[in-house]
Protein backbone atom coordinates (compact mmCIF):
# COMPACT_ATOMS: atom_id res chain seq x y z
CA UNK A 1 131.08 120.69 112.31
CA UNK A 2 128.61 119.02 114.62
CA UNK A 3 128.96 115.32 115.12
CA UNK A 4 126.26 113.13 115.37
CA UNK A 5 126.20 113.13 119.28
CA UNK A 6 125.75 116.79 119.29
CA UNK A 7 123.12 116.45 116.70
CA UNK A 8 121.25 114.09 119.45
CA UNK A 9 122.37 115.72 122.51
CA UNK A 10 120.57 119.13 121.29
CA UNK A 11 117.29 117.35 120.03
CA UNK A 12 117.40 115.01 123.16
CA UNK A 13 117.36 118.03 125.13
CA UNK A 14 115.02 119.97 123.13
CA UNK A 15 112.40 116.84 123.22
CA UNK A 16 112.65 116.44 126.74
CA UNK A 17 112.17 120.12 127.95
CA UNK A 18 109.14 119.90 125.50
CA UNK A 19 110.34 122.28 123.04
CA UNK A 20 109.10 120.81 119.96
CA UNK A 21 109.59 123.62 117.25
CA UNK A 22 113.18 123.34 118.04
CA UNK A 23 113.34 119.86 118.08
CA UNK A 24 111.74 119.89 114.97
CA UNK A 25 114.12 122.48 113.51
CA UNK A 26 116.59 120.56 114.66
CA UNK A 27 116.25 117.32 113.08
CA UNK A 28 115.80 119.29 109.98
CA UNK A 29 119.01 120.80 110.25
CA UNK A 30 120.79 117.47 110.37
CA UNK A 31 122.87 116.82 107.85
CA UNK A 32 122.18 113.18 107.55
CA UNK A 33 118.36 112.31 108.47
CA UNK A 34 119.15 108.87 109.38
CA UNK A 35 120.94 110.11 112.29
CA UNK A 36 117.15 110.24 113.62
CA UNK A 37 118.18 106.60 114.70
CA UNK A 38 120.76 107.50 116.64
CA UNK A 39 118.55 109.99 118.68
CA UNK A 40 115.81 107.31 119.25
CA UNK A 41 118.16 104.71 120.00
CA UNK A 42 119.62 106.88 122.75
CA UNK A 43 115.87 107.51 123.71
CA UNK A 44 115.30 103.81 124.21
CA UNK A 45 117.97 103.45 127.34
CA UNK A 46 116.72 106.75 128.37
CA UNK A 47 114.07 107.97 131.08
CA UNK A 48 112.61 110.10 128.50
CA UNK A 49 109.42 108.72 126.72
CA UNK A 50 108.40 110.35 123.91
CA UNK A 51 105.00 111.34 123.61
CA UNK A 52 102.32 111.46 120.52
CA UNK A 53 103.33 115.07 119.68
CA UNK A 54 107.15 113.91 119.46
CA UNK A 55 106.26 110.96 117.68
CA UNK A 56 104.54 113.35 115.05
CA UNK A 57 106.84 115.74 114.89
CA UNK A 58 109.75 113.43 113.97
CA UNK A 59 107.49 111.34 111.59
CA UNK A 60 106.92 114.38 109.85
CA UNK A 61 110.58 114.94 109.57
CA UNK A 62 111.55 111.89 108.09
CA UNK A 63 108.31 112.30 105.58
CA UNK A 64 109.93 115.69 104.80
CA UNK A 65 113.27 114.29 103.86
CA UNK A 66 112.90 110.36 102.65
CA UNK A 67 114.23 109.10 105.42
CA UNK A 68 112.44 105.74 105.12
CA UNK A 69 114.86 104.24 107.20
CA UNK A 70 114.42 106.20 110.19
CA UNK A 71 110.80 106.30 109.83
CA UNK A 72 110.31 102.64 109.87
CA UNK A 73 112.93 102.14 112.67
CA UNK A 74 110.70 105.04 114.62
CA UNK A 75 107.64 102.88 113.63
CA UNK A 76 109.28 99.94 115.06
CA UNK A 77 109.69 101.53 118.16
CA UNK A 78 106.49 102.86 118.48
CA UNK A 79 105.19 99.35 117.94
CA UNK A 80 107.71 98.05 120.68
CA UNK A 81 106.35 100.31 122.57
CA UNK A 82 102.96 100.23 122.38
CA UNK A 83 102.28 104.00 122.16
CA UNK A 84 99.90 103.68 118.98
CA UNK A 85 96.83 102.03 120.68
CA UNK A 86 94.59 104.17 119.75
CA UNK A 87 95.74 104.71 115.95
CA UNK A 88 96.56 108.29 116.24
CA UNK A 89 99.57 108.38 114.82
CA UNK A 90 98.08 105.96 111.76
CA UNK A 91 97.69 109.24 109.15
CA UNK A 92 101.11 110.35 110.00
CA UNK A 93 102.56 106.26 109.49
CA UNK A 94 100.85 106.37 106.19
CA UNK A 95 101.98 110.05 105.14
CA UNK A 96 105.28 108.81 106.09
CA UNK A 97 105.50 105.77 104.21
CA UNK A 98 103.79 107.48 101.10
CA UNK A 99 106.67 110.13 100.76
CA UNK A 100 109.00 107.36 101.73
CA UNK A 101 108.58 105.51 98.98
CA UNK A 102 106.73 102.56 100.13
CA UNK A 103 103.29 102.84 99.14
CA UNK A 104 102.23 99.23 100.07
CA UNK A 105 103.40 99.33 103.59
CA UNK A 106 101.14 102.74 103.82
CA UNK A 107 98.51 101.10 102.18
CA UNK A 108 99.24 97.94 104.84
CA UNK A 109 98.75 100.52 108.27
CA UNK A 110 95.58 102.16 106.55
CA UNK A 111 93.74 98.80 106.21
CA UNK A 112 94.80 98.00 109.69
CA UNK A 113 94.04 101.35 111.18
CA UNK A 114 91.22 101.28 113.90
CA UNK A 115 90.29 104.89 113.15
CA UNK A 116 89.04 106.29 110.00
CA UNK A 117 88.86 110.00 110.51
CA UNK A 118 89.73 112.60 107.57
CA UNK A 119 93.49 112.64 108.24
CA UNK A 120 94.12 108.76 107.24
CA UNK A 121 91.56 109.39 104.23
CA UNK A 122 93.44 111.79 103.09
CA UNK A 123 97.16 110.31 103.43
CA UNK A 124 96.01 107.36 101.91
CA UNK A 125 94.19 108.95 99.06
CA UNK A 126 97.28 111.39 98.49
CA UNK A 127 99.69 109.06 98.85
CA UNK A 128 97.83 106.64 96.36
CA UNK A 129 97.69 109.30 93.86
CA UNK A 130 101.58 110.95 94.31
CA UNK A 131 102.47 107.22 93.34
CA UNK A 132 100.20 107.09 89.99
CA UNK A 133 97.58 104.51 91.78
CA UNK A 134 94.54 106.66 90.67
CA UNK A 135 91.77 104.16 90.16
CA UNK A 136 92.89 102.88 93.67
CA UNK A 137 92.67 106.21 94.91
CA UNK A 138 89.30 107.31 93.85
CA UNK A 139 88.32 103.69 95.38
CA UNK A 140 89.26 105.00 98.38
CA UNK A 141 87.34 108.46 98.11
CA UNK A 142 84.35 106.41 97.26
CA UNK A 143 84.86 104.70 100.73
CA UNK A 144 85.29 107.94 102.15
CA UNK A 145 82.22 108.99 100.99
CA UNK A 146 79.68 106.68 101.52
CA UNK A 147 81.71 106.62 105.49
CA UNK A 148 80.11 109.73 105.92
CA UNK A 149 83.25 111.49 106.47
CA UNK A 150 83.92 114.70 104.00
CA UNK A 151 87.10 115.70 102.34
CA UNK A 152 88.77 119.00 102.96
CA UNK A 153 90.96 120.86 100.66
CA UNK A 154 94.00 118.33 100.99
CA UNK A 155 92.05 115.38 100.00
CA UNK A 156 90.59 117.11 96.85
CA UNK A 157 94.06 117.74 95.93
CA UNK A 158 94.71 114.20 96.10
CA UNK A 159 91.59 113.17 94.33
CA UNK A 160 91.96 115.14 91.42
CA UNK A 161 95.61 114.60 91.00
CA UNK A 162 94.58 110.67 91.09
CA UNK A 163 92.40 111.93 88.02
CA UNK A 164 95.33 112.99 86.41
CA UNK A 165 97.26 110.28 86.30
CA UNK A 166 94.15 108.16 85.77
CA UNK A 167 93.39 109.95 82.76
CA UNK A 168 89.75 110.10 83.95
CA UNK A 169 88.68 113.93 82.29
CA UNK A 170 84.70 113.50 83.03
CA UNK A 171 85.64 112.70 86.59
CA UNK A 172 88.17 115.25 87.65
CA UNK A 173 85.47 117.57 86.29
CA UNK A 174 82.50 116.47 88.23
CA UNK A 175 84.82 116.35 91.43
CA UNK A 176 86.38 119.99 90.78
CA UNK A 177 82.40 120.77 90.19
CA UNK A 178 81.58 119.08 93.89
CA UNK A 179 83.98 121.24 95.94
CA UNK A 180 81.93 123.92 96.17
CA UNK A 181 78.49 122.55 94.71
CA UNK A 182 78.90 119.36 97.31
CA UNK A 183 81.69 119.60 99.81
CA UNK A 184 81.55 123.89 100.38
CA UNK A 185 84.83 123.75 99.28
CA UNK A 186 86.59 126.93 97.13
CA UNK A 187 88.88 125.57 94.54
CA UNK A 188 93.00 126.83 95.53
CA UNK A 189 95.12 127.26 93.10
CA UNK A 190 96.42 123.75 93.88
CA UNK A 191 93.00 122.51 92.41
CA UNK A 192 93.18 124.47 89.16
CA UNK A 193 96.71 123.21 89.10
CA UNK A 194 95.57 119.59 89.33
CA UNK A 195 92.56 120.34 86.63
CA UNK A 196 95.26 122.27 84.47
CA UNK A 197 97.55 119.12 84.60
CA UNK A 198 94.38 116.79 83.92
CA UNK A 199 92.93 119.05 80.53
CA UNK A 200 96.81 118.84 79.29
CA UNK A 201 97.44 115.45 79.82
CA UNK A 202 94.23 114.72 77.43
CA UNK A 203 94.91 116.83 75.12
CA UNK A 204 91.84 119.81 75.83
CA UNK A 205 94.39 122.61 75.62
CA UNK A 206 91.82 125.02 74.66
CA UNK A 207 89.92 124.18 77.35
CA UNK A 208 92.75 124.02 79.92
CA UNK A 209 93.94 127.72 78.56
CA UNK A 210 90.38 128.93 79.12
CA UNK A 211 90.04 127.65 82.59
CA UNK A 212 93.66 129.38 83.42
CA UNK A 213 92.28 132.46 82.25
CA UNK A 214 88.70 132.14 83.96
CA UNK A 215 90.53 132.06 87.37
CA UNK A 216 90.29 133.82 90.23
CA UNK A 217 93.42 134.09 90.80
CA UNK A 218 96.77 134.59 88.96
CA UNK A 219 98.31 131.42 87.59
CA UNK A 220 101.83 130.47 88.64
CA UNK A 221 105.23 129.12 87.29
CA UNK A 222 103.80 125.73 88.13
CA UNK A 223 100.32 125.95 86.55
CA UNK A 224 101.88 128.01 82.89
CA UNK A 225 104.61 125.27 83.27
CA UNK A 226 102.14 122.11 83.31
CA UNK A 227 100.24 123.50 80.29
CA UNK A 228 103.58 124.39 78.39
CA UNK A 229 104.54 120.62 78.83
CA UNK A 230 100.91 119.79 77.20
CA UNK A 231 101.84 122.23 74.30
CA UNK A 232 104.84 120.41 73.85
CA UNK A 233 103.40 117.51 73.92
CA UNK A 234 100.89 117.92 71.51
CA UNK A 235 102.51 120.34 69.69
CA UNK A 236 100.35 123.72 69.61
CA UNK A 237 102.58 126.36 68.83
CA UNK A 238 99.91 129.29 69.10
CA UNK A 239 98.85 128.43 72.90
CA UNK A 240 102.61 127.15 73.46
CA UNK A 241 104.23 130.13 73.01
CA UNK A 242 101.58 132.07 75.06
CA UNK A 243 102.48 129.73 77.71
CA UNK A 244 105.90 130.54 77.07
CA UNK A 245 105.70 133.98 77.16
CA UNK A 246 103.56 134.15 80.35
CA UNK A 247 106.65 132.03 82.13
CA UNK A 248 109.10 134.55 81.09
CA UNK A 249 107.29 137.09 82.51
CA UNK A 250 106.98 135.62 86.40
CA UNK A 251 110.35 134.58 85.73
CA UNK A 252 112.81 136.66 83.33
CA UNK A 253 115.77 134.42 84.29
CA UNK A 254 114.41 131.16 83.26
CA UNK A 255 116.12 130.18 80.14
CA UNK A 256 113.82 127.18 79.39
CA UNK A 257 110.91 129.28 78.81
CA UNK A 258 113.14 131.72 76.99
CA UNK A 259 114.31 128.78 75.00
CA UNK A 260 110.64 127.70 74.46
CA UNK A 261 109.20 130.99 73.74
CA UNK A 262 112.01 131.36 70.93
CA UNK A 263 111.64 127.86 69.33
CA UNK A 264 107.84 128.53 69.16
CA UNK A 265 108.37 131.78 67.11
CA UNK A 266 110.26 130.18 65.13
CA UNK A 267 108.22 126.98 64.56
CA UNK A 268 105.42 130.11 63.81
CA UNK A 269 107.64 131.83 61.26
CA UNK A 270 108.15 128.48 59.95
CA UNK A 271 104.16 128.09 59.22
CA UNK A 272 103.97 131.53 57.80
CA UNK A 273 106.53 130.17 55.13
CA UNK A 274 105.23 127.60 54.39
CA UNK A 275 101.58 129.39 54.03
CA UNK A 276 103.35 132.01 51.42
């Protein structure tokens, strides 16, 4: 097993002959994240400075795993240090701190940050929205807007999954409508995923069945799962057990949709009955 000063000696090493991807590969590799202190601590009585690229790597690391505790102690530093003048490692502070867990200190750097370019737009708005602030979010894209600055396919993920959790139907359509009519964006399957989710939440299962079918691509596990959790929800066996069934077929071995596509036959057989 590799101890923690092995861990650090490799990534130390790796850093400081400016091989990032293995650096980066590295700290993913550890088997506890908030070893990440460690490393920085022995880069502190070092001669090795870490530059912005370092800096981003690792923050993206500890976004990756949770590692809120090495993050901030890496944002400390970086403070310390004064190797954030310019703000460009603000987006990647805020991402952090959004997967992290601590929304308002994300929320904190963002309102501080001297630089407003698409990157801390968007980890703002997405953060916002992974934590269920939706109003807040679309606050933000408002800002965004009438900055001048235009979203990319990220931030429309974000914005529409604020939407979601907003419960704001008339809005997530006119946005999914403005990626390509506004913005010259084409809608990913991560947007019909987030329009999928929004149509289910509120109910408009017909609708959200006809916009899987209507797209141009093949729906996933994620998308037929979202809209079987509707169906469930509001309890429509016929589109439920279509939802079912199209599960089962991506995935043969998944015994919840097996388990769902059985209990909705049954639930139909059970209607038939009744009908008789």
């Amino acid at each position: 097993m590799k101890n923690t000063v092995v861990w650090n000696t490799m990534i130390h090493q790796s850093l400081e002959h400016n091989n990032l991807d293995l650096g980066k590969q590295l700290f993913d590799s550890m088997p506890e994240r908030d070893e990440a202190v460690a490393l920085f601590h022995d880069m502190e009585i070092s001669v090795f400075r870490p530059n912005t690229l370092t800096l981003l790597s690792t923050l993206s690391a500890c976004a990756s795993h949770g590692a809120l505790e090495a993050g901030a102690w890496i944002h400390s530093y970086v403070n310390d240090n004064d190797l954030n003048q310019d703000g460009s490692l603000d987006s990647s502070l805020i991402d952090m701190y959004s997967k992290c867990g601590d929304i308002a200190k994300a929320i904190q750097i963002f309102e501080e940050s001297p630089i407003r370019d698409l990157f801390t737009w968007a980890s703002i708005i997405c953060g916002l929205a992974m934590h269920g602030h939706g109003k807040k979010a679309l606050c933000y894209f408002s800002e965004m807007n009438e900055s001048q600055v235009f979203p990319d396919e990220v931030t429309m993920v974000g914005v529409l999954s604020a939407c979601a959790h907003a419960g704001l139907k008339e809005q997530g359509r006119r946005y999914f409508q403005s990626m390509e009519k506004v913005f010259e964006l084409v809608p990913k399957i991560e947007h019909y995923g987030c329009m999928v989710d929004l149509l289910g939440r509120m109910g408009c299962l017909k609708e959200a069945y006809d916009l899987i079918m209507g797209m141009p691509m093949e729906a996933n596990e994620i998308i037929w799962g979202s809209f079987l959790s509707a169906c469930r929800v509001y309890n429509n066996v016929e589109l439920g057990e279509v939802a079912a069934r199209r599960l089962l077929e991506l995935n043969p071995r998944d015994p919840s949709a097996e388990s769902c596509c059985l209990t909705y036959m049954q639930k139909k057989r059970n209607m038939i009955d009744q009908w008789d």
